[in-house]
Protein backbone atom coordinates (compact mmCIF):
# COMPACT_ATOMS: atom_id res chain seq x y z
CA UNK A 1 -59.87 98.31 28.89
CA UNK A 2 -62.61 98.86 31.05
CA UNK A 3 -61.55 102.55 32.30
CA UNK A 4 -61.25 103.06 27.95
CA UNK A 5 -64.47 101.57 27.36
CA UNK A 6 -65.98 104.00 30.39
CA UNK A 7 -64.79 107.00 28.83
CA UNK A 8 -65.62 106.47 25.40
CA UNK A 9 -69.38 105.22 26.57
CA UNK A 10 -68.95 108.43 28.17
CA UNK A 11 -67.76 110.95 24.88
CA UNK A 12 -70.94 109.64 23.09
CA UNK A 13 -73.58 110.54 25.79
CA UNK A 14 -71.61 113.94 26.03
CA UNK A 15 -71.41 114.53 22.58
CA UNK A 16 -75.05 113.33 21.59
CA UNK A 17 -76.32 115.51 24.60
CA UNK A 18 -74.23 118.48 23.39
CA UNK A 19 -75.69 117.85 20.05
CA UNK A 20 -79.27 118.02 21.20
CA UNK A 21 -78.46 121.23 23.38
CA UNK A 22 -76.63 122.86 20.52
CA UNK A 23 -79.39 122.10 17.79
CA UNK A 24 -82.26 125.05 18.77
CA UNK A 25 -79.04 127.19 20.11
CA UNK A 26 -77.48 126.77 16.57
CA UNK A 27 -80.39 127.77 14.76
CA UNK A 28 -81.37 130.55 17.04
CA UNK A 29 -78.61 132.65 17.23
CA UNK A 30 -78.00 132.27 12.90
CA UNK A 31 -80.94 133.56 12.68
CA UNK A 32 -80.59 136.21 15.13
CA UNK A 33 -77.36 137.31 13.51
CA UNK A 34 -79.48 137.93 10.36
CA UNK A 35 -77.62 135.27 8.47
CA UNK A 36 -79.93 133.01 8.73
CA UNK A 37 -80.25 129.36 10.20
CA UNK A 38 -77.76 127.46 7.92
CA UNK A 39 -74.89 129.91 8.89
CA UNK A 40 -76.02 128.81 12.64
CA UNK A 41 -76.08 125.44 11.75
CA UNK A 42 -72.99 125.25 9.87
CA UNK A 43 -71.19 127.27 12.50
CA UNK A 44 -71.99 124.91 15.06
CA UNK A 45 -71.08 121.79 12.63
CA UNK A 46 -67.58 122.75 11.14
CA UNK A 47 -66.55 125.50 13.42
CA UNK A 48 -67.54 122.68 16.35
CA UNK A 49 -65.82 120.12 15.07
CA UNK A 50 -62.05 121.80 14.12
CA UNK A 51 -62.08 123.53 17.91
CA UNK A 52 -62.68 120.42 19.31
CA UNK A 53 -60.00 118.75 17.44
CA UNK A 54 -57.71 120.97 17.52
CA UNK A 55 -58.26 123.18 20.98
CA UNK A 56 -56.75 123.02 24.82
CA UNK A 57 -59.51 122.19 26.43
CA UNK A 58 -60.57 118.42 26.07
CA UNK A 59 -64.50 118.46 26.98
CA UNK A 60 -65.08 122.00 25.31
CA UNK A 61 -68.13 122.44 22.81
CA UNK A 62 -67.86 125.10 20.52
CA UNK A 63 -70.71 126.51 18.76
CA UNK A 64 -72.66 130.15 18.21
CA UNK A 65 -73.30 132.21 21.69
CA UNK A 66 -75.39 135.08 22.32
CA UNK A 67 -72.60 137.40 23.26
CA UNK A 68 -71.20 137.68 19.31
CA UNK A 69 -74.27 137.65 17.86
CA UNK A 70 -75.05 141.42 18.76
CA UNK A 71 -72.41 142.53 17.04
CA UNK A 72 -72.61 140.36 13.91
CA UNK A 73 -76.19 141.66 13.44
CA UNK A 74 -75.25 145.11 13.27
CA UNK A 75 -72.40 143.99 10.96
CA UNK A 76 -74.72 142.06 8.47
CA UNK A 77 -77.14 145.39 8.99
CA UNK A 78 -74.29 147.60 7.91
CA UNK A 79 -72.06 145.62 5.40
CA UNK A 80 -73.87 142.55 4.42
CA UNK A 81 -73.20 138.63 5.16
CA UNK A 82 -70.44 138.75 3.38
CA UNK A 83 -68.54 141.46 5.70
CA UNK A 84 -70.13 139.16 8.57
CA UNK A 85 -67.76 136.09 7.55
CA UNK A 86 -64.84 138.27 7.07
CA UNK A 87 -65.21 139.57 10.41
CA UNK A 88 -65.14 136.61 11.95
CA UNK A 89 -61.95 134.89 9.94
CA UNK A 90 -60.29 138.09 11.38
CA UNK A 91 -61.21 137.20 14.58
CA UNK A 92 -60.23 133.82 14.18
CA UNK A 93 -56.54 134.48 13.15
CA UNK A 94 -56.28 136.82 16.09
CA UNK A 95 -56.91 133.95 18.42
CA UNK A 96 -54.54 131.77 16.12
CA UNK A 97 -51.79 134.80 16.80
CA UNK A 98 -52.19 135.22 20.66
CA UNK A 99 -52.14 131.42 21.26
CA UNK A 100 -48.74 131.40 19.05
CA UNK A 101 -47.27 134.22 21.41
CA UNK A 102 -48.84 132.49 24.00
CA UNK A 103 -50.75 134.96 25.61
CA UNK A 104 -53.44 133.11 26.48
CA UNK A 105 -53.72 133.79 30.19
CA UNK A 106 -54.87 137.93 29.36
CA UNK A 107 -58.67 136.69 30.12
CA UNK A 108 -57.48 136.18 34.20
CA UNK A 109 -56.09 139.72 33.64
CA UNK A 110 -59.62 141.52 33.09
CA UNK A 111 -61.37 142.68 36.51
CA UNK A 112 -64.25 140.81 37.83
CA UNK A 113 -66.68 144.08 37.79
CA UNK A 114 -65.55 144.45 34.25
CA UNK A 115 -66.65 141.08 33.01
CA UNK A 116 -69.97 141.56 34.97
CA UNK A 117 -70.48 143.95 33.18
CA UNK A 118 -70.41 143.44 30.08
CA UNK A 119 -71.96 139.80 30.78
CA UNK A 120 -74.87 142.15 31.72
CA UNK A 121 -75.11 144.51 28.63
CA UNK A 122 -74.59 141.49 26.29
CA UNK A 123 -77.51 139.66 28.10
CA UNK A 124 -80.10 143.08 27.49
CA UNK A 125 -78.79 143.06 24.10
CA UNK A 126 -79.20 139.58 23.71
CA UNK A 127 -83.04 140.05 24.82
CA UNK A 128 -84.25 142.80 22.78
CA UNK A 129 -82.96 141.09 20.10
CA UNK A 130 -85.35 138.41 20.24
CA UNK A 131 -88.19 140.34 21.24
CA UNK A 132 -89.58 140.87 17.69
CA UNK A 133 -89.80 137.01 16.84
CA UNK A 134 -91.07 136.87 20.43
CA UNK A 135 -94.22 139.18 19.99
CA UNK A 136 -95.63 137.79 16.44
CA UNK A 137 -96.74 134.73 18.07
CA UNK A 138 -96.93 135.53 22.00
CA UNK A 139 -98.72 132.33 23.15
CA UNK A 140 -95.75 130.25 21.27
CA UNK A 141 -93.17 132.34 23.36
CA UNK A 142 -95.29 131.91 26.28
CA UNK A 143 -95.85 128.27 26.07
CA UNK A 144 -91.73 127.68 25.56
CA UNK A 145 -90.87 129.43 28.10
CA UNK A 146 -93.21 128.08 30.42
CA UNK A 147 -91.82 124.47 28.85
CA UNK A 148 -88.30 125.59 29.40
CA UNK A 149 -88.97 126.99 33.37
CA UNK A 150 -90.65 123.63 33.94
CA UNK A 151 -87.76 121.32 32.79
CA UNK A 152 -85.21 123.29 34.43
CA UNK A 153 -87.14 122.81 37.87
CA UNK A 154 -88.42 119.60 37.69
CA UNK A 155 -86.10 117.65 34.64
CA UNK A 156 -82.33 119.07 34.95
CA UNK A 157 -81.19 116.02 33.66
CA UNK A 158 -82.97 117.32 29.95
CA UNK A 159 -81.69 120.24 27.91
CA UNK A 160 -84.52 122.70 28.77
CA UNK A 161 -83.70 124.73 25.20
CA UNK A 162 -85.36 120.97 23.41
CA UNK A 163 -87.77 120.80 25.97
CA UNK A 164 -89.41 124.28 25.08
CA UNK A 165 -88.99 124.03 21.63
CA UNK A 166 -90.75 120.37 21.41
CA UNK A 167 -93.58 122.17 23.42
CA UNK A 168 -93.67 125.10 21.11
CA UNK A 169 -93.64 123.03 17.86
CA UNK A 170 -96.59 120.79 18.99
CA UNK A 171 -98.64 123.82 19.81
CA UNK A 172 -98.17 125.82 17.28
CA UNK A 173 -98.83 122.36 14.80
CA UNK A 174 -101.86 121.47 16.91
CA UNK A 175 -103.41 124.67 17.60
CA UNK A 176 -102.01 128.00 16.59
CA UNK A 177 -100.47 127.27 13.38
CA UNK A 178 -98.20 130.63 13.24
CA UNK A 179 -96.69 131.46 9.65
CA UNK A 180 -93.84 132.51 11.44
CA UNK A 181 -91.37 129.52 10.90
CA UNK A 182 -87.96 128.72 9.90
CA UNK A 183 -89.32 127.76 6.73
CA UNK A 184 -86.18 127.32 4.53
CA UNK A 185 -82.90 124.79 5.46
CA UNK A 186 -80.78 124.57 2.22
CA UNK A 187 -78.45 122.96 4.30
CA UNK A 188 -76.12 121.20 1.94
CA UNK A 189 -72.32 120.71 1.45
CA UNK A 190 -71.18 124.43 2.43
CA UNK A 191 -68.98 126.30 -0.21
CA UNK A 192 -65.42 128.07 0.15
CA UNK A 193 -66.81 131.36 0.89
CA UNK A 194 -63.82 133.73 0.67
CA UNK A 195 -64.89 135.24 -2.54
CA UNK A 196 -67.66 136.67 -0.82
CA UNK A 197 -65.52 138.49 1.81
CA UNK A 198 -65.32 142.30 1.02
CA UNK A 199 -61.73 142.88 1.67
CA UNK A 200 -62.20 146.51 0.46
CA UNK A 201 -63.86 146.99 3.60
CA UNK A 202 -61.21 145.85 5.42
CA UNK A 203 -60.45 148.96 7.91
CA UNK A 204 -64.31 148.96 9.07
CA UNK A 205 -64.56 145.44 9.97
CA UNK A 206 -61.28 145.83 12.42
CA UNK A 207 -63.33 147.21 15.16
CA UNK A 208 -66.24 144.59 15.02
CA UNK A 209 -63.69 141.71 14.71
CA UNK A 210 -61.46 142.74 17.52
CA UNK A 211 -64.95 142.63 19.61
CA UNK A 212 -65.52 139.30 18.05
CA UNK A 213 -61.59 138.21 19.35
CA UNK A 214 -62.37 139.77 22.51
CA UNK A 215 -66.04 137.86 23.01
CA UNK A 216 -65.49 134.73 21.71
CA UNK A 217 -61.90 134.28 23.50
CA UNK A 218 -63.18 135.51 27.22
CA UNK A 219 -66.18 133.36 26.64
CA UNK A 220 -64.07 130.13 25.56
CA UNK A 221 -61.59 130.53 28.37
CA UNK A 222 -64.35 131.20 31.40
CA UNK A 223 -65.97 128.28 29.96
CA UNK A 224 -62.68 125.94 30.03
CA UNK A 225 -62.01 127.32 33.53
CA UNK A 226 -65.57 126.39 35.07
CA UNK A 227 -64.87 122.40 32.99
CA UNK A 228 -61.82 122.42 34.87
CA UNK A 229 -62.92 123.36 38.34
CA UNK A 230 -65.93 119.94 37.40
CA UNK A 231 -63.23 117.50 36.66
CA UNK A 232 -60.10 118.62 38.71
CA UNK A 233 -57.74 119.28 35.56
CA UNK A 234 -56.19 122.35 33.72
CA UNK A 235 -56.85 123.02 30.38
CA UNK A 236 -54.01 124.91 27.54
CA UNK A 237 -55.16 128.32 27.20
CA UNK A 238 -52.88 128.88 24.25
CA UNK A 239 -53.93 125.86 22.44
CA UNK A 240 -57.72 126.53 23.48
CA UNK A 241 -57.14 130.04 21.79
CA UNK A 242 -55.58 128.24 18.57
CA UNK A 243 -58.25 125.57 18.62
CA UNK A 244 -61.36 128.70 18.57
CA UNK A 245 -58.95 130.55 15.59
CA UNK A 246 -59.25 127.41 13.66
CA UNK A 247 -63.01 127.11 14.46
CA UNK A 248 -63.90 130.36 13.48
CA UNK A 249 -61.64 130.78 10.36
CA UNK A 250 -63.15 127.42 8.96
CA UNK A 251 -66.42 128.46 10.08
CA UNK A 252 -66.01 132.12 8.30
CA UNK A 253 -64.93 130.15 5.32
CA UNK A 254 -68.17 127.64 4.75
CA UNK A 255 -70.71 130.35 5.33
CA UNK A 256 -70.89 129.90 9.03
CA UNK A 257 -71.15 132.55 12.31
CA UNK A 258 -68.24 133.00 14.30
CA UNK A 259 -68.17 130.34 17.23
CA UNK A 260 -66.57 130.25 20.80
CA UNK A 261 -66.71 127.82 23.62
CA UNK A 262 -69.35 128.30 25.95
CA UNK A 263 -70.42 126.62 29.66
CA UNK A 264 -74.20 125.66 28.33
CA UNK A 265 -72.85 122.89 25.94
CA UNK A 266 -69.88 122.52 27.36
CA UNK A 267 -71.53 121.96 30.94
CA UNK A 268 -74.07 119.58 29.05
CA UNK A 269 -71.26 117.61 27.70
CA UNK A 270 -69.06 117.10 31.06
CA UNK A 271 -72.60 116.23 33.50
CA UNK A 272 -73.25 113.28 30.84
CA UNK A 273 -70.24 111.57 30.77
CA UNK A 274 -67.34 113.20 27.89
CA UNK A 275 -63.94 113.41 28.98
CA UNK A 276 -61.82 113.62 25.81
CA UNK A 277 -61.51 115.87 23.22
CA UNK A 278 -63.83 112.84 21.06
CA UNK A 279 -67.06 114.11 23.05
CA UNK A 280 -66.57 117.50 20.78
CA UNK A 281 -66.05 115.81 17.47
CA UNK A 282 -68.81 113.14 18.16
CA UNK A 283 -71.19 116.30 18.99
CA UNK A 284 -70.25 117.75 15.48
CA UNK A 285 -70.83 114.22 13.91
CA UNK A 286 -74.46 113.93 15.93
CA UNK A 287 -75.75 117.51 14.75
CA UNK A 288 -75.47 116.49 10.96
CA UNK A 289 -77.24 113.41 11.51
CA UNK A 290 -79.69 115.23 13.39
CA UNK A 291 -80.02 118.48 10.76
CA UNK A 292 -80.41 115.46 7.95
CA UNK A 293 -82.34 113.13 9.33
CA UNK A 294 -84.95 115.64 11.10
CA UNK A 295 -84.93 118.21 8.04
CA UNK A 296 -89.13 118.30 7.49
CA UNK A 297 -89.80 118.94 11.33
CA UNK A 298 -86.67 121.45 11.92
CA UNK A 299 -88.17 124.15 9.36
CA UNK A 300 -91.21 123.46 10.54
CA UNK A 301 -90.36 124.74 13.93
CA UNK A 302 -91.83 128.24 15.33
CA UNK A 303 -89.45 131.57 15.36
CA UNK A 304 -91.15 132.56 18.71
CA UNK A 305 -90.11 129.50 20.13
CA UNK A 306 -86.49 130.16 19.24
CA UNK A 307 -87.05 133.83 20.51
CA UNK A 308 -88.38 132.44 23.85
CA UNK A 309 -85.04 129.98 23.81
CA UNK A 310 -82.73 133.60 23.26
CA UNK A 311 -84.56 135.14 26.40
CA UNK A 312 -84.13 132.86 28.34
CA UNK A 313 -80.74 132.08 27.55
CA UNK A 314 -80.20 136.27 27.82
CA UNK A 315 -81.23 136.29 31.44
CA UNK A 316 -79.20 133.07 32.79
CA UNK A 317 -76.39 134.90 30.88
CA UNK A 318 -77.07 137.94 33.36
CA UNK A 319 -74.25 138.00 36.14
CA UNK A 320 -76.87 138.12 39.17
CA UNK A 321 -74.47 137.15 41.90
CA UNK A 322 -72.66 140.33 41.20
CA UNK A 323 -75.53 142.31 41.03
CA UNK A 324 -76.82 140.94 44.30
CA UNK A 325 -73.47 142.04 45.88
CA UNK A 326 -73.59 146.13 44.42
CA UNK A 327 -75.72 146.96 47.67
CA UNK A 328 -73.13 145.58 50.23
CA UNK A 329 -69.96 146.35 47.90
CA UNK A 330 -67.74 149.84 47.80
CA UNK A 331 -69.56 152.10 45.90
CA UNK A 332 -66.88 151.98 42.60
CA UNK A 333 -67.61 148.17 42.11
CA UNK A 334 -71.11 149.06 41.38
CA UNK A 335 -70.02 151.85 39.54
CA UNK A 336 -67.63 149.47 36.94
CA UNK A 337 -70.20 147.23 36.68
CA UNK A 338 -72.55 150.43 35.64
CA UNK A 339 -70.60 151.86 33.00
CA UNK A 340 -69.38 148.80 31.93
CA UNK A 341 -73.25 147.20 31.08
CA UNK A 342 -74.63 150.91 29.77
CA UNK A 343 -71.24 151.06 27.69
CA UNK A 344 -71.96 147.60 26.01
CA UNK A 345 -75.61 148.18 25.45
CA UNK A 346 -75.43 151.63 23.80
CA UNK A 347 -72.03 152.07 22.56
CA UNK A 348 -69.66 148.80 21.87
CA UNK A 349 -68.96 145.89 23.06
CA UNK A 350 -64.67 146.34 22.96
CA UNK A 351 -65.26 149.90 23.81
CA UNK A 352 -67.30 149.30 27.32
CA UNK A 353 -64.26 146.28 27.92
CA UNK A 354 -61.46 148.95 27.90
CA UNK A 355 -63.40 151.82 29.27
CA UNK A 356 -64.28 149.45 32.22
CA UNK A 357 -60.63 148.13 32.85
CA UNK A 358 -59.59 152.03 32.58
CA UNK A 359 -61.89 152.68 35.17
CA UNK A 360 -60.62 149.96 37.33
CA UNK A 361 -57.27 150.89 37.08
CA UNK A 362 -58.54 154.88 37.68
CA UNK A 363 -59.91 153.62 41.13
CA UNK A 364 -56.95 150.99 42.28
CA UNK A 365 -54.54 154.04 41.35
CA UNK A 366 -56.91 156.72 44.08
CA UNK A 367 -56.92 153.90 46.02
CA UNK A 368 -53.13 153.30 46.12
CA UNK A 369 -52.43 157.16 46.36
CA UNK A 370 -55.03 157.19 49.72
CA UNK A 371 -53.89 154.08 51.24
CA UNK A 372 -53.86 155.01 55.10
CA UNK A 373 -50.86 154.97 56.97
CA UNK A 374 -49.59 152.40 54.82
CA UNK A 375 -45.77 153.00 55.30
CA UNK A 376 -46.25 153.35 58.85
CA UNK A 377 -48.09 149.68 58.81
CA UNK A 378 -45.78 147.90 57.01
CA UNK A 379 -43.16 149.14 58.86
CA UNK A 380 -44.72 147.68 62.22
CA UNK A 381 -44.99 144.17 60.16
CA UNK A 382 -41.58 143.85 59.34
CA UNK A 383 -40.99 142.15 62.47
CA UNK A 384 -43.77 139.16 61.52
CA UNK A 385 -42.71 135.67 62.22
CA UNK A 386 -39.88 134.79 59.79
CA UNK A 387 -38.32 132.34 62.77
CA UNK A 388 -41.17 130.06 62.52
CA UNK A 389 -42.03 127.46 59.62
CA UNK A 390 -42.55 123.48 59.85
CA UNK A 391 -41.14 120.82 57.33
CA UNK A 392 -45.02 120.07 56.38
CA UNK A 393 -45.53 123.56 56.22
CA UNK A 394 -44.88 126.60 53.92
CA UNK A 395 -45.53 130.31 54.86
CA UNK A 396 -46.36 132.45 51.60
CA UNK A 397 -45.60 135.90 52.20
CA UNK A 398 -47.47 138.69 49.61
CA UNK A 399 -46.46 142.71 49.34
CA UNK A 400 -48.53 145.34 48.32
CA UNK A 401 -52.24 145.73 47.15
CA UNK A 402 -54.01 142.73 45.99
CA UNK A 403 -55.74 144.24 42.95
CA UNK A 404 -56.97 142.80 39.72
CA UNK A 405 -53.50 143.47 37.95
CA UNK A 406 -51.81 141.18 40.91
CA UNK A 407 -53.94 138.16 40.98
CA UNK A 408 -52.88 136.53 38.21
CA UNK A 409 -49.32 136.30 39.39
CA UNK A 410 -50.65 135.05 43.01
CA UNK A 411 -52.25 132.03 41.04
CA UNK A 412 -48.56 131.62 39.32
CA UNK A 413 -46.38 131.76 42.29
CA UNK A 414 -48.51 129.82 44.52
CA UNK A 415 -48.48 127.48 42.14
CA UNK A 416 -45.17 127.00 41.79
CA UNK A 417 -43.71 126.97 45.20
CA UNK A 418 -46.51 125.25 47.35
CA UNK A 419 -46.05 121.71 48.11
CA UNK A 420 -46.85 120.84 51.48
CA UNK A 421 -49.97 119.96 52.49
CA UNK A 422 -50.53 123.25 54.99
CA UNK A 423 -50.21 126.47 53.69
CA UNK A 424 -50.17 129.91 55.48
CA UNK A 425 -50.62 133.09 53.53
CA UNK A 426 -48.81 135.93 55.14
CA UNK A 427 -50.70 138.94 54.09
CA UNK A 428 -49.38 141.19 57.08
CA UNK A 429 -48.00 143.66 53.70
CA UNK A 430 -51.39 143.33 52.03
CA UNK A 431 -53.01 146.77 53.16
CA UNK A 432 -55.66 146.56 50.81
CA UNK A 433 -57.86 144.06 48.44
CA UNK A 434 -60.37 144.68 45.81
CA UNK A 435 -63.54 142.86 44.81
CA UNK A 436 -61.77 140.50 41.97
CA UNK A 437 -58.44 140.07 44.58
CA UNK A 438 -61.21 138.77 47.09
CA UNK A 439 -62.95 136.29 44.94
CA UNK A 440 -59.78 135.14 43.22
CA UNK A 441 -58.64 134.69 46.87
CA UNK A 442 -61.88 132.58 47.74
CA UNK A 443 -61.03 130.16 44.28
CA UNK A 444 -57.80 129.91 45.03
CA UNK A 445 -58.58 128.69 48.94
CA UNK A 446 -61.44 126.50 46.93
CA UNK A 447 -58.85 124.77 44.38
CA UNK A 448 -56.64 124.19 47.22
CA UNK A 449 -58.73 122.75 49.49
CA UNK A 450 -59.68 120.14 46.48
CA UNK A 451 -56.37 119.25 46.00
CA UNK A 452 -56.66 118.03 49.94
CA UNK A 453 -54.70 121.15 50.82
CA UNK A 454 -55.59 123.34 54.07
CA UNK A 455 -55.19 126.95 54.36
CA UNK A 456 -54.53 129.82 56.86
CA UNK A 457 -54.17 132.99 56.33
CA UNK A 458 -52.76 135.30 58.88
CA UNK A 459 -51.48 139.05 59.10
CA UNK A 460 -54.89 139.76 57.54
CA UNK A 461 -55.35 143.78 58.36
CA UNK A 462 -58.94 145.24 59.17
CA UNK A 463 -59.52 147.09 55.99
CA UNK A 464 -58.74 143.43 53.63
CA UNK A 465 -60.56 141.42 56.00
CA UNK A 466 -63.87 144.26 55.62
CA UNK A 467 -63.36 144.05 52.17
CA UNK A 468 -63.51 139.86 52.53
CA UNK A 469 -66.91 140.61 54.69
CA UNK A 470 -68.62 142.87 52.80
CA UNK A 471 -68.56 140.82 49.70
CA UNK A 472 -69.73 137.66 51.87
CA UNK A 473 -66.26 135.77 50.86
CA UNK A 474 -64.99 135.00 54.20
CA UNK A 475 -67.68 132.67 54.94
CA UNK A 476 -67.54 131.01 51.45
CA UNK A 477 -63.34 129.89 51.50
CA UNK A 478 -64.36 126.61 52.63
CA UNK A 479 -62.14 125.53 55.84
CA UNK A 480 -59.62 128.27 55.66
CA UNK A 481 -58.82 130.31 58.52
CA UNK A 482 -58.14 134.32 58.79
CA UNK A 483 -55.91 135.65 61.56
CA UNK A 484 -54.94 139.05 62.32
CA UNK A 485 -51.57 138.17 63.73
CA UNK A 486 -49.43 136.04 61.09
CA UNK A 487 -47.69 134.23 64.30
CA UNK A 488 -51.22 132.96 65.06
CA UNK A 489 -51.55 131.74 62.30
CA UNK A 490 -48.07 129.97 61.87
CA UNK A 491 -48.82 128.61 65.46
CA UNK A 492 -52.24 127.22 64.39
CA UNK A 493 -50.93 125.18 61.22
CA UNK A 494 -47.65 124.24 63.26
CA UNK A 495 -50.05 122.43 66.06
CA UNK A 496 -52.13 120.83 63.31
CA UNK A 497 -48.73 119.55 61.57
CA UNK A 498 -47.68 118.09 64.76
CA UNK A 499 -44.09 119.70 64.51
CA UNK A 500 -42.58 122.93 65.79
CA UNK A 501 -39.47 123.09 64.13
CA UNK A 502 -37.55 123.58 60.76
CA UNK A 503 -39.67 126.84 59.63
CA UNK A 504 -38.60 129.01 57.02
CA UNK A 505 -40.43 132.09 54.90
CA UNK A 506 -40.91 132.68 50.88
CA UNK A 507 -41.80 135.97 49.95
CA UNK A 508 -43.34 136.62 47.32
CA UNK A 509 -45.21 139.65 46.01
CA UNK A 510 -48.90 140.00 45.44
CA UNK A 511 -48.77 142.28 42.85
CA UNK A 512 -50.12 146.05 42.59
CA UNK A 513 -50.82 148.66 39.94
């Protein structure tokens, strides 16, 4: 009774938190879209509300995010707010239809560069977007942001977007008194909207809705993955995907913006207290009472402070770890990451996420092709230490490359065969790792070593373990251990066992191109 009563004492702090965080986001990006702040509104509402009932992630909130609303702009630009819903019903039954085949796991496919990337372009996209709102009151923008830098320094525990826009309100009431407001709310009881959906348009909405799919699904998953690694649990990608179909065709249908999952709300939900999928629906429930109840003072509220909101917002959304690492990484990780952003920002947003996986797959290829002395290595480390293993311990052995294509089915097999409480990854066949193989090695060392696991990794070759270096991993896998020599390594975790004998060897394969 008492653990019950915690959690659902916990659900409404999450979801009235998530409510609060998602009220100035809501309205922001509706507006930005250029449907205006109801569609925002009633986006984060219904669309909120059926992905939290229905989705595979249990502390998810659901709601508008910068990413889609680039494209829906030029969308409503081009074909009108009509075209704008269809688009993102589309996209919504395309997440309905790969959670059915249950291809849910493609997200931990995509290369690391690649999805810096286009995190990048999306955030100077985002930016510009809000610069015109931003520059017809300047000191509003200026005083939000301030407002917003200020709680985030000294008040985490607040949601910095409410922060700034109280701020900007009061100013702008007390002393400015900009025209520039939200001005009209007809928010009401939405109507069935699918008679405004120009299905003779059809074949030039694919292409914006399939970017749409693509955002809203990467952004949904990453965001259920970083929820999981807080509370130490594993969401249902399928049913996550179904859950965001649902959200966004019921959305589409009451005059609302496509919607996806995203860390800001989410994150906002799990550090105050939700735990069950009731923190979602109660955040729904909270952002009516809050549009109804504080009608007079929400239209009342500033544009420029919204803008200042979407900046800020655009630069957290930047991927500055990776950029930090392009000076000490290979030369092609900066160069994915390059064509990648300048592909999202000028062209499209799907067409800079395939041209930046092609590229990645272009380099692991050359790199595979060039791979010195390779036979001649794994020759040599044929003779590794199959005689040893320990009852407490398993030895994981891995062939080939460690690319981007191969780390998802390292996660997979790992999984499924490791369950002692010492591991050692043989990786005296792994010539060669990329940037995404090294940080998905670094979070897999990191789940394991939550899970009270501990790690070695031996037969670890110079030009993996430079790669490991370069990209500052090897000091960041918590307690794990690298040895060149996989019998080191096998010796090491059989002293710390406290047992020298029943050893054995699974090999498994760590994937390639």
């Amino acid at each position: 009774m008492t653990k019950s009563w915690g959690h659902l004492r916990g659900d409404i702090m999450g979801g009235v938190t998530a409510a609060i965080v998602a009220l100035p986001l809501g309205l922001a990006f509706g507006i930005a879209s250029g449907a205006g702040a109801v569609a925002g509104l009633y986006a984060s509402v219904f669309g909120g509300f059926i992905a939290a009932l229905f989705g595979g992630c249990d502390v998810q909130i659901t709601g508008p995010t910068g990413a889609m609303t680039i494209v829906l702009a030029g969308v409503v630009k081009q074909h009108g707010v009509g075209a704008m819903l269809l688009v993102g019903a589309i996209a919504g039954l395309m997440q309905v239809s790969f959670g059915l085949l249950r291809l849910g796991r493609f997200v931990n496919y995509l290369p690391q560069p690649v999805i810096s990337g286009f995190a990048n372009g999306v955030s100077v996209l985002f930016f510009m977007t809000a610069v015109g709102d931003a520059v017809n009151a300047i000191p509003i923008t200026v005083i939000t942001v301030i407002a917003m830098v200020i709680s985030m320094r000294f008040f985490k525990k607040m949601p910095e977007s409410l922060v700034g826009l109280v701020f900007g309100l009061v100013a702008n009431e007390l002393f400015i008194h900009s025209p520039f407001t939200v001005n009209n709310l007809p928010f009401g009881i939405p109507k069935l909207m699918l008679s405004a959906m120009p299905f003779d348009r059809l074949g030039y909405l694919i292409a914006p809705a399939f970017s749409i799919f693509m955002l809203g699904s990467i952004s949904a998953l990453l965001s259920a993955k970083v929820t999981d690694d807080l509370l130490g649990v594993e969401h249902n990608s399928n049913r996550e995907l179904i859950g965001q179909g649902l959200g966004n065709i019921t959305s589409s249908l009451l005059g609302g913006i496509p919607v996806s999952g995203a860390v800001a709300r989410s994150g906002a939900n799990v550090y105050s207290g939700g735990r069950t999928r009731l923190s979602g629906v109660l955040h729904a429930f909270f952002l009516l009472l809050m549009i109804l109840a504080f009608k007079p003072v929400v239209i009342r509220i500033p544009l420029a402070s919204l803008a200042a909101i979407l900046m800020v917002a655009s630069v957290r959304t930047a991927d500055w770890k990776s950029i930090k690492l392009i000076p000490s990484a290979r030369f092609s990780y900066g160069l994915i990451i390059a064509v990648t952003t300048v592909c999202t920002v000028v062209k499209d947003l799907t067409v800079a996420v395939i041209v930046g996986v092609a590229l990645s797959a272009i380099i692991a290829l050359i790199e595979l092709i060039f791979l010195p002395n390779s036979k001649k290595k794994l020759k040599q480390d044929a003779k590794r230490a199959d005689f040893i293993t320990n009852c407490n311990v398993d030895v994981i052995s891995f062939h080939g490359p460690l690319f981007f294509t191969g780390i998802e089915n390292m996660k997979q097999r790992i999984a499924s065969l490791f369950e002692k409480s010492i591991l050692v990854l043989d990786f005296s066949k792994v010539p060669v790792i990329d940037e995404t193989g090294a940080f998905a090695l670094r979070d897999l060392i990191k789940d394991l070593e939550d899970k009270g696991k501990m790690v070695y990794i031996g037969g670890i070759g110079h030009t993996p373990m430079k790669m490991l270096n370069r990209m500052g991993i090897a000091d960041k896998c918590g307690n794990a251990k690298f040895y060149s020599k996989i019998e080191s390594a096998v010796k090491k975790a059989s002293k710390k066992a406290n047992k020298h004998s029943c050893f054995h060897c699974v090999p498994e394969t760590a994937g390639s191109t």
